[in-house]
Every structure is written in C-alpha cells, then in structure tokens.
N, C-alpha and C. Protein backbone atom coordinates (compact mmCIF):
# COMPACT_ATOMS: atom_id res chain seq x y z
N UNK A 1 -106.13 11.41 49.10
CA UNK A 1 -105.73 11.71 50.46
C UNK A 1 -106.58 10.93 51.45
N UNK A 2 -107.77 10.71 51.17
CA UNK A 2 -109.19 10.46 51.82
C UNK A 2 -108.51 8.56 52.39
N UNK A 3 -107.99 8.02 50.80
CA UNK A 3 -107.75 6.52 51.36
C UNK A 3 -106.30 6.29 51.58
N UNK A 4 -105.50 7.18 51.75
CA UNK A 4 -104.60 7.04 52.45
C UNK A 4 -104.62 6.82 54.24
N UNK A 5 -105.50 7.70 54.56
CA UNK A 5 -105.80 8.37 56.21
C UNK A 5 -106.37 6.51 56.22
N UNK A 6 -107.41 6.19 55.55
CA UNK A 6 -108.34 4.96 55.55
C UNK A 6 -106.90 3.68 55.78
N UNK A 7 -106.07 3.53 55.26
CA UNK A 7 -104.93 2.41 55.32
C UNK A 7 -104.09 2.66 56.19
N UNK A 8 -104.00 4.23 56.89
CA UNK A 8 -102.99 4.07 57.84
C UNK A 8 -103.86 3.74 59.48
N UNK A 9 -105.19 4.01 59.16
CA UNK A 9 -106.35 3.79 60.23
C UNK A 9 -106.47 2.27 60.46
N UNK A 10 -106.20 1.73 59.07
CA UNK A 10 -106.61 0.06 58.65
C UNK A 10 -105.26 -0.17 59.52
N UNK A 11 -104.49 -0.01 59.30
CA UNK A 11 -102.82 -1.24 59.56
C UNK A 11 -102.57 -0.67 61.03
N UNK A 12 -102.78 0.58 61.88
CA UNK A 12 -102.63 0.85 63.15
C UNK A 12 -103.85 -0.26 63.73
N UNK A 13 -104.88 -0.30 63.12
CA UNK A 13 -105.86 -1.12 64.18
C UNK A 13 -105.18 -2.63 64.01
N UNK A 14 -104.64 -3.05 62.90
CA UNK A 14 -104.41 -4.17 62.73
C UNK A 14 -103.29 -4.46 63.82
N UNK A 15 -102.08 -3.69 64.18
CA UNK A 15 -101.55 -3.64 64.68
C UNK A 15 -101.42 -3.79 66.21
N UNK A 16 -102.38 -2.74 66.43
CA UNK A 16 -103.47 -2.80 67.99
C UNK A 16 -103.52 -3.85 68.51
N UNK A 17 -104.17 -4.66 67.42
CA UNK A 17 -104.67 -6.02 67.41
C UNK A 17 -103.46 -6.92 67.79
N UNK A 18 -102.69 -7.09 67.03
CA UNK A 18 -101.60 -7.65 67.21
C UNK A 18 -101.05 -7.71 68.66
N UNK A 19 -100.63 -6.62 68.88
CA UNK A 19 -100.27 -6.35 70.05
C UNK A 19 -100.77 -6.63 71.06
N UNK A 20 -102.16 -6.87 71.27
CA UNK A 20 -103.16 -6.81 72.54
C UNK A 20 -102.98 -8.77 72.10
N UNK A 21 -102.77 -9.52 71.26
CA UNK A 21 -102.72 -10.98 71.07
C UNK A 21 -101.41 -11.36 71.95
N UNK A 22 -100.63 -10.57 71.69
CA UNK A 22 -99.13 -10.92 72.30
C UNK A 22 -99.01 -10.67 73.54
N UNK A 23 -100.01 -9.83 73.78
CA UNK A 23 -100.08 -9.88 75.67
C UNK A 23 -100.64 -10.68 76.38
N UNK A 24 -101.69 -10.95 75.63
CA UNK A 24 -102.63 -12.12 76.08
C UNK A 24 -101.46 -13.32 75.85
N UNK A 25 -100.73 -13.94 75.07
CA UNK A 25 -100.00 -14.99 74.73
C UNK A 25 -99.21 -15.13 75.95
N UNK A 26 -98.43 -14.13 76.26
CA UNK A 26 -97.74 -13.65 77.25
C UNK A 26 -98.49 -14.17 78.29
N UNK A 27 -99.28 -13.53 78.51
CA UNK A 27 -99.94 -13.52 80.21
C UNK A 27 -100.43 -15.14 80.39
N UNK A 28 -100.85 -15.89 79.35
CA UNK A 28 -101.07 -17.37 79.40
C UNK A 28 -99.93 -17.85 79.51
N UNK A 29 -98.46 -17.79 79.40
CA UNK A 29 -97.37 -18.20 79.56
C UNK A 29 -97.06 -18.11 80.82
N UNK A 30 -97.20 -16.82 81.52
CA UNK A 30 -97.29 -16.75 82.81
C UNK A 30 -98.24 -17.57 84.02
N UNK A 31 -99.39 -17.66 83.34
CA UNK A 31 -99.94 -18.95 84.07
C UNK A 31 -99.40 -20.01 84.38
N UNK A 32 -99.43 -20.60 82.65
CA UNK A 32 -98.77 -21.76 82.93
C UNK A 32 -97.41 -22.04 83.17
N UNK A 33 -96.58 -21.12 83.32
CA UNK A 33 -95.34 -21.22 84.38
C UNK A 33 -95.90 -21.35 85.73
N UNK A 34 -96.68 -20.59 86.55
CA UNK A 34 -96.80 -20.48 87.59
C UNK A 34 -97.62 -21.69 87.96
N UNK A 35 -98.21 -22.45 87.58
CA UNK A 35 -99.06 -23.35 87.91
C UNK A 35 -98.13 -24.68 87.96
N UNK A 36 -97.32 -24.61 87.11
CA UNK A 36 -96.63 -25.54 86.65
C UNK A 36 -95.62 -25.50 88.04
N UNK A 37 -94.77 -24.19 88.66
CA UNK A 37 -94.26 -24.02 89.49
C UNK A 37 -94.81 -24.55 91.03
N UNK A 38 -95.84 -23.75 91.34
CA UNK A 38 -96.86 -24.30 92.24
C UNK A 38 -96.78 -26.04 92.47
N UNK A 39 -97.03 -26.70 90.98
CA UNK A 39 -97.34 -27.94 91.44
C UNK A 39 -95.96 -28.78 91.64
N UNK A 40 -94.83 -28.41 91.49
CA UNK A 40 -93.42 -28.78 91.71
C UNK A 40 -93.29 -28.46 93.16
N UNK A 41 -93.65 -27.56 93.45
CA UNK A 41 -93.11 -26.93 95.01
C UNK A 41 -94.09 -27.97 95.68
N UNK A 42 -95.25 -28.15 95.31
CA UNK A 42 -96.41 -28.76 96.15
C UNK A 42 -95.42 -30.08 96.41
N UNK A 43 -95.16 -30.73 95.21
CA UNK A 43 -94.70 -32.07 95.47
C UNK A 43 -93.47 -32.13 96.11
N UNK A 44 -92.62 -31.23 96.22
CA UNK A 44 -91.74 -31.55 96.90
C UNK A 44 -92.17 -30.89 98.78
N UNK A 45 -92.58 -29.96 98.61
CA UNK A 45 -92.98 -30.06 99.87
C UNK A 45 -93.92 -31.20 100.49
N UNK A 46 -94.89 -31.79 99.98
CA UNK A 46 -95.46 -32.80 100.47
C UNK A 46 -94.73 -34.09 100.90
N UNK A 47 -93.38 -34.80 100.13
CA UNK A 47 -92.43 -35.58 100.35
C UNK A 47 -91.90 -35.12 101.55
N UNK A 48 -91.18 -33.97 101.75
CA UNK A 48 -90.88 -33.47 102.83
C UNK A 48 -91.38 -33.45 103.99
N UNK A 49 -92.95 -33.14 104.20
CA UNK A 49 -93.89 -33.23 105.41
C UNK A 49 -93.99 -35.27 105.57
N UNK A 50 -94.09 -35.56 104.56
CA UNK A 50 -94.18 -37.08 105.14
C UNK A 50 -92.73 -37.68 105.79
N UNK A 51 -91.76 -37.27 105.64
CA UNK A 51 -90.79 -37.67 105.95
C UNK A 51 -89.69 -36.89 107.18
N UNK A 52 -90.33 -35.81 107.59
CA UNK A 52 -89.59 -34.98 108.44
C UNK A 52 -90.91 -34.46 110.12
N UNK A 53 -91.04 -34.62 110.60
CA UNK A 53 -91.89 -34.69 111.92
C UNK A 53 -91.70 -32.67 112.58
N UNK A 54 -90.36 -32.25 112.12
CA UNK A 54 -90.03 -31.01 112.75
C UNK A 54 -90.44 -30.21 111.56
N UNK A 55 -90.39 -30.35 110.62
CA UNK A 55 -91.09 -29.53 109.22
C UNK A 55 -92.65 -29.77 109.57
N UNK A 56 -93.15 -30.97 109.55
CA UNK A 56 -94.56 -30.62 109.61
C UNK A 56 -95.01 -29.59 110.96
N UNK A 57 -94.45 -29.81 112.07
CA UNK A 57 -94.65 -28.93 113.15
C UNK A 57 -94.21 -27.50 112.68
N UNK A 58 -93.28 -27.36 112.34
CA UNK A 58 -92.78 -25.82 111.65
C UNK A 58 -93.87 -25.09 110.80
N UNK A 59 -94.53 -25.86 110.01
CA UNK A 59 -95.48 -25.61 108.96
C UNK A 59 -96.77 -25.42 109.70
N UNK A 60 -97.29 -25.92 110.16
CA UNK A 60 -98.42 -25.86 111.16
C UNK A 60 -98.15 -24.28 111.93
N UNK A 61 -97.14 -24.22 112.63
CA UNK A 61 -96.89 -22.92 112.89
C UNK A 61 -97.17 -21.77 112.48
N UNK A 62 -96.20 -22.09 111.34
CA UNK A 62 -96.33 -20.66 110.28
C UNK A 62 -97.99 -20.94 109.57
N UNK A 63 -98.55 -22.08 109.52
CA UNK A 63 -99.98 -21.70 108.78
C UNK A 63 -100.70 -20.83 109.76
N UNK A 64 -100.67 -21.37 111.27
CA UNK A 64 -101.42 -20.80 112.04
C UNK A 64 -100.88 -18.86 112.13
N UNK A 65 -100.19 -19.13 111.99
CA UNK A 65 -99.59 -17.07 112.05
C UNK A 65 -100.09 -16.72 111.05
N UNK A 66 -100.26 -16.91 109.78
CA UNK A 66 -100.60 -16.68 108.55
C UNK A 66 -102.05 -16.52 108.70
N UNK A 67 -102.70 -17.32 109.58
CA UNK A 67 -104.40 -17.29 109.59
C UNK A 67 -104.37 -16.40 110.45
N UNK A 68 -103.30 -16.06 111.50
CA UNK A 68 -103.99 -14.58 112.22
C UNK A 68 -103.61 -13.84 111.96
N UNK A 69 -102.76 -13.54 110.82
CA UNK A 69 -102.23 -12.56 110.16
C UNK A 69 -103.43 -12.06 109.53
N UNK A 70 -104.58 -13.11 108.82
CA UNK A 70 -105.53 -12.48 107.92
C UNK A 70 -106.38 -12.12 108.29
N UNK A 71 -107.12 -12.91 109.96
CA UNK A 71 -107.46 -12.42 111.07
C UNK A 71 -107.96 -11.12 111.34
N UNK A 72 -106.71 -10.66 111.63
CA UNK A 72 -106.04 -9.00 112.34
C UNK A 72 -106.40 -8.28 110.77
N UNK A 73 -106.40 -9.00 109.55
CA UNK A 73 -106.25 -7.78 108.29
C UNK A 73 -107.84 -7.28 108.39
N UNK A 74 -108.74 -8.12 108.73
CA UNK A 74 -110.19 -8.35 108.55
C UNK A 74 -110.35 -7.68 109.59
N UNK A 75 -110.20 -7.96 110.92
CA UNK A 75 -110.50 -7.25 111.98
C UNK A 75 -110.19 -5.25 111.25
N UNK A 76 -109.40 -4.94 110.57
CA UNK A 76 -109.04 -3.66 110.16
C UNK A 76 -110.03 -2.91 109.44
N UNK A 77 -110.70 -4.30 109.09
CA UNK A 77 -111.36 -3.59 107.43
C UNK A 77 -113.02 -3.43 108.11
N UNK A 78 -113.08 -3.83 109.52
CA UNK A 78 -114.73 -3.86 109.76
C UNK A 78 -115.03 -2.49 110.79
C-alpha cells in the first residue's frame, strides 16, 4: 500500500512538472509574438512618419496627451 501512495506522489509531481513547462513554453511564445508584433508596427509606422507631415503632427499630439495623461496619474498617487 505504502509504494503505491509513493508512485501516485511520484507521477502527480512529475506531472506538476510538466505542466508548469508548458506554461512557461506558452508564455515565451507570447513574447515572442509580441515583440515580433511591436517590431512590424514600429516599421511600418516609422515609413509612415517619414512620408506623411499630418501623421507626424497627429502623433506628436497624441504623445503629448499621453505624457499628461501620466502626469495627472502621478500627480494622484503623491
């Protein structure tokens, strides 16, 4: 009875194991999608700002709202 309890203790941890590998596998997949994404958007937005005069002004805009957006978050937190 004693090494039964012992093999079903053995193959659940093994299992554990398993499982906690496949998340991790997972979650590195998700990186490198997202990074990979990131640097596609980068490049096409950068083509875009060199070639369009009302996008780069648009963008400048919205960066500047975005910085007092974080601004005002900070101003909250002091």
């Amino acid at each position: 009875m004693m090494n039964v309890a012992k093999i079903i203790r053995r193959i659940n941890c093994i299992w554990r194991m398993y499982n906690m590998r496949q998340q991790a596998v997972g979650f590195m997949k998700g990186i490198g999608a997202g990074i990979v994404a990131g640097a596609a958007i980068a490049a096409v937005g950068s083509r875009m700002a060199k070639n369009d005069h009302g996008f780069k002004h648009r963008a400048n805009k919205r960066l500047r709202s975005v910085g007092e957006l974080f601004d005002d978050v900070q101003e909250l937190f002091r």
